[in-house]
Protein backbone atom coordinates (compact mmCIF):
# COMPACT_ATOMS: atom_id res chain seq x y z
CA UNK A 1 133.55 75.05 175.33
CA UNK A 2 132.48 71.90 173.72
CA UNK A 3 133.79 69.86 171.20
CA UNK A 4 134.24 72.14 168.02
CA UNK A 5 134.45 75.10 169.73
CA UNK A 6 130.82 75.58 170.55
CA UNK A 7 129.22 76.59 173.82
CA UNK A 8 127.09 74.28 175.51
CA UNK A 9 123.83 75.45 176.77
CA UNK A 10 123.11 75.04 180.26
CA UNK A 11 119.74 73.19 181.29
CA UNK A 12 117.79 76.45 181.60
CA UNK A 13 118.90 77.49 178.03
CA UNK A 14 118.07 73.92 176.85
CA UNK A 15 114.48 73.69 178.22
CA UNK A 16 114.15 77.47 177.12
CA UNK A 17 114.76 76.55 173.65
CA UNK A 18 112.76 73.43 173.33
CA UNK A 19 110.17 75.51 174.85
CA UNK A 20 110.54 78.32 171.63
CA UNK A 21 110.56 75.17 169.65
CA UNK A 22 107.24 73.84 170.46
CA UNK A 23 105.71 77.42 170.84
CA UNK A 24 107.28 77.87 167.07
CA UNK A 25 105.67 74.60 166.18
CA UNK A 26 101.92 75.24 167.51
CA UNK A 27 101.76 79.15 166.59
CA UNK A 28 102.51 77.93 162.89
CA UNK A 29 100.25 74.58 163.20
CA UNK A 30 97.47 76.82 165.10
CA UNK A 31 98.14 79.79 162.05
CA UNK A 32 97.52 77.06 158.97
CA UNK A 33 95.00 75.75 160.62
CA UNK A 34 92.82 78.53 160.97
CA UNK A 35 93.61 79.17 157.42
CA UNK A 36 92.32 75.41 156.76
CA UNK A 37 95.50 74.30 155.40
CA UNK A 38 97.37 70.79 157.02
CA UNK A 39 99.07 72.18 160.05
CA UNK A 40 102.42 70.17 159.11
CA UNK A 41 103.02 73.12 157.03
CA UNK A 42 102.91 75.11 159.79
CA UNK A 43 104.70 73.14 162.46
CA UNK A 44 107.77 73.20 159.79
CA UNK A 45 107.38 77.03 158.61
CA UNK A 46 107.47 77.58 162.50
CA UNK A 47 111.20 75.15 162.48
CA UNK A 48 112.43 76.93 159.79
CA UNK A 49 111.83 80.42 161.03
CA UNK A 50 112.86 79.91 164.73
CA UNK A 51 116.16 77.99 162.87
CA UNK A 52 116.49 81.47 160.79
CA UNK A 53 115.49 83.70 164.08
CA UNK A 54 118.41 82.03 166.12
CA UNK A 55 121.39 81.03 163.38
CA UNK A 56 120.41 84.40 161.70
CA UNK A 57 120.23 85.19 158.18
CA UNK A 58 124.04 85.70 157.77
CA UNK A 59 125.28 83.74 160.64
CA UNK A 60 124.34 86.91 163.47
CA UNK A 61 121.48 85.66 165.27
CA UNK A 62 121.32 84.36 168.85
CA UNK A 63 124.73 83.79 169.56
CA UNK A 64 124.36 80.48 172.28
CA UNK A 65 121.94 78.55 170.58
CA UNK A 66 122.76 79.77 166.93
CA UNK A 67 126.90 78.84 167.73
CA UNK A 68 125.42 75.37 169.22
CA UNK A 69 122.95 74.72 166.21
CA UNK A 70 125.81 75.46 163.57
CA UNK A 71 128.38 73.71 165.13
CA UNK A 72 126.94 70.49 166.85
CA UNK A 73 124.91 67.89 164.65
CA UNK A 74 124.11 66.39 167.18
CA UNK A 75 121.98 68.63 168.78
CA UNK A 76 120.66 69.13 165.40
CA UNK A 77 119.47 64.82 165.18
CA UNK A 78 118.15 65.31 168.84
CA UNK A 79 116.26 68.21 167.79
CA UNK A 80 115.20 66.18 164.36
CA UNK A 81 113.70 63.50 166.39
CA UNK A 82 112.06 65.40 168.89
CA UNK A 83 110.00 67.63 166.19
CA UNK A 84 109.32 64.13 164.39
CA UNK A 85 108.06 62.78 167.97
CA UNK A 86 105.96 66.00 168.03
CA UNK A 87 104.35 65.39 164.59
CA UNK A 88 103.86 61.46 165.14
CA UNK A 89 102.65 62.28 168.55
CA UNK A 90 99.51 64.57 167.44
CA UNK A 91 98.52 62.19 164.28
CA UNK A 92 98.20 59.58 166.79
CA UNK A 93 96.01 62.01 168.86
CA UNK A 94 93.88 62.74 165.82
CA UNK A 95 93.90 59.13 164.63
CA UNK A 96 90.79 57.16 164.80
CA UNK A 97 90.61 53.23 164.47
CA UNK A 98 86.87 52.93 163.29
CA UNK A 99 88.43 54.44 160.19
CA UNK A 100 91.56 51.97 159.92
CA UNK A 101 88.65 49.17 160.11
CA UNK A 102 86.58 50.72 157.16
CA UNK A 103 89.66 51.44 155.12
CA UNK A 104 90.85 47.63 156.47
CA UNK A 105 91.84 46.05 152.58
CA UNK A 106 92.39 48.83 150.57
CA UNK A 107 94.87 50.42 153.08
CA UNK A 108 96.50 47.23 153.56
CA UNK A 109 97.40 46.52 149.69
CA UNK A 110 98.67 50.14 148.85
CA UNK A 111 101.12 49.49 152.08
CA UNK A 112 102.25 46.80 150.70
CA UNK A 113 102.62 48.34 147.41
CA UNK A 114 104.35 50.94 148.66
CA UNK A 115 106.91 49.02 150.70
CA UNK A 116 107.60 46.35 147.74
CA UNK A 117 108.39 49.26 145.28
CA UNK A 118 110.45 50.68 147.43
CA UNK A 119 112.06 47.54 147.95
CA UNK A 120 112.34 47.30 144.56
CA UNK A 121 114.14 50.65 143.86
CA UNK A 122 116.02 50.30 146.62
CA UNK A 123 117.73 47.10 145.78
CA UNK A 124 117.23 46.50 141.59
């Protein structure tokens, strides 16, 4: 048992489930794609339902993984950062510089915009 009464998963049951998670992630981002919508919506629909599939809708669903899921936030940041990784990792893969230099100025003053009103909310 691990801290808060949850059970750990072993290293098989780990890679098995960040396995599901990426399968959940490109079945989705493959489905909304076809459908020509962003495939971010589908990478998260395909989160949320493995999240329902293995906590369960009233708390019955996979009983390792949904006991470790409920119980230990910090699988739950690990498992945050990885998906992010995921996300980041395939706009960099579809990102294409010739189109950073044609944008150049404009993109440049609506990040700055940006970050100086957030600044501005942020702190005022």
């Amino acid at each position: 048992m691990a801290a808060g009464g949850t059970t750990a998963l072993s290293a098989g049951e780990t890679t098995s489930l960040l396995a599901l998670m990426l399968a959940a992630a490109m079945i989705g981002g493959a489905a909304f794609s076809r459908l020509r919508l962003p495939r971010i919506v589908g990478y998260i629909l395909g989160g949320l339902a493995l999240k329902l599939a293995l906590m369960g809708l009233g708390g019955a669903g996979a009983p390792a993984a949904g006991r470790l899921l409920a119980g230990n936030p910090q699988v739950l940041d690990f498992i945050r950062s990885l998906a992010l990784a995921v996300v980041l990792f395939s706009i960099g893969l579809a990102f294409e510089v010739h189109h950073l230099r044609r944008l150049g100025g404009s993109l440049l003053r609506v990040g700055l915009a940006q970050a100086g009103g957030a600044l501005l909310l942020t702190f005022a």
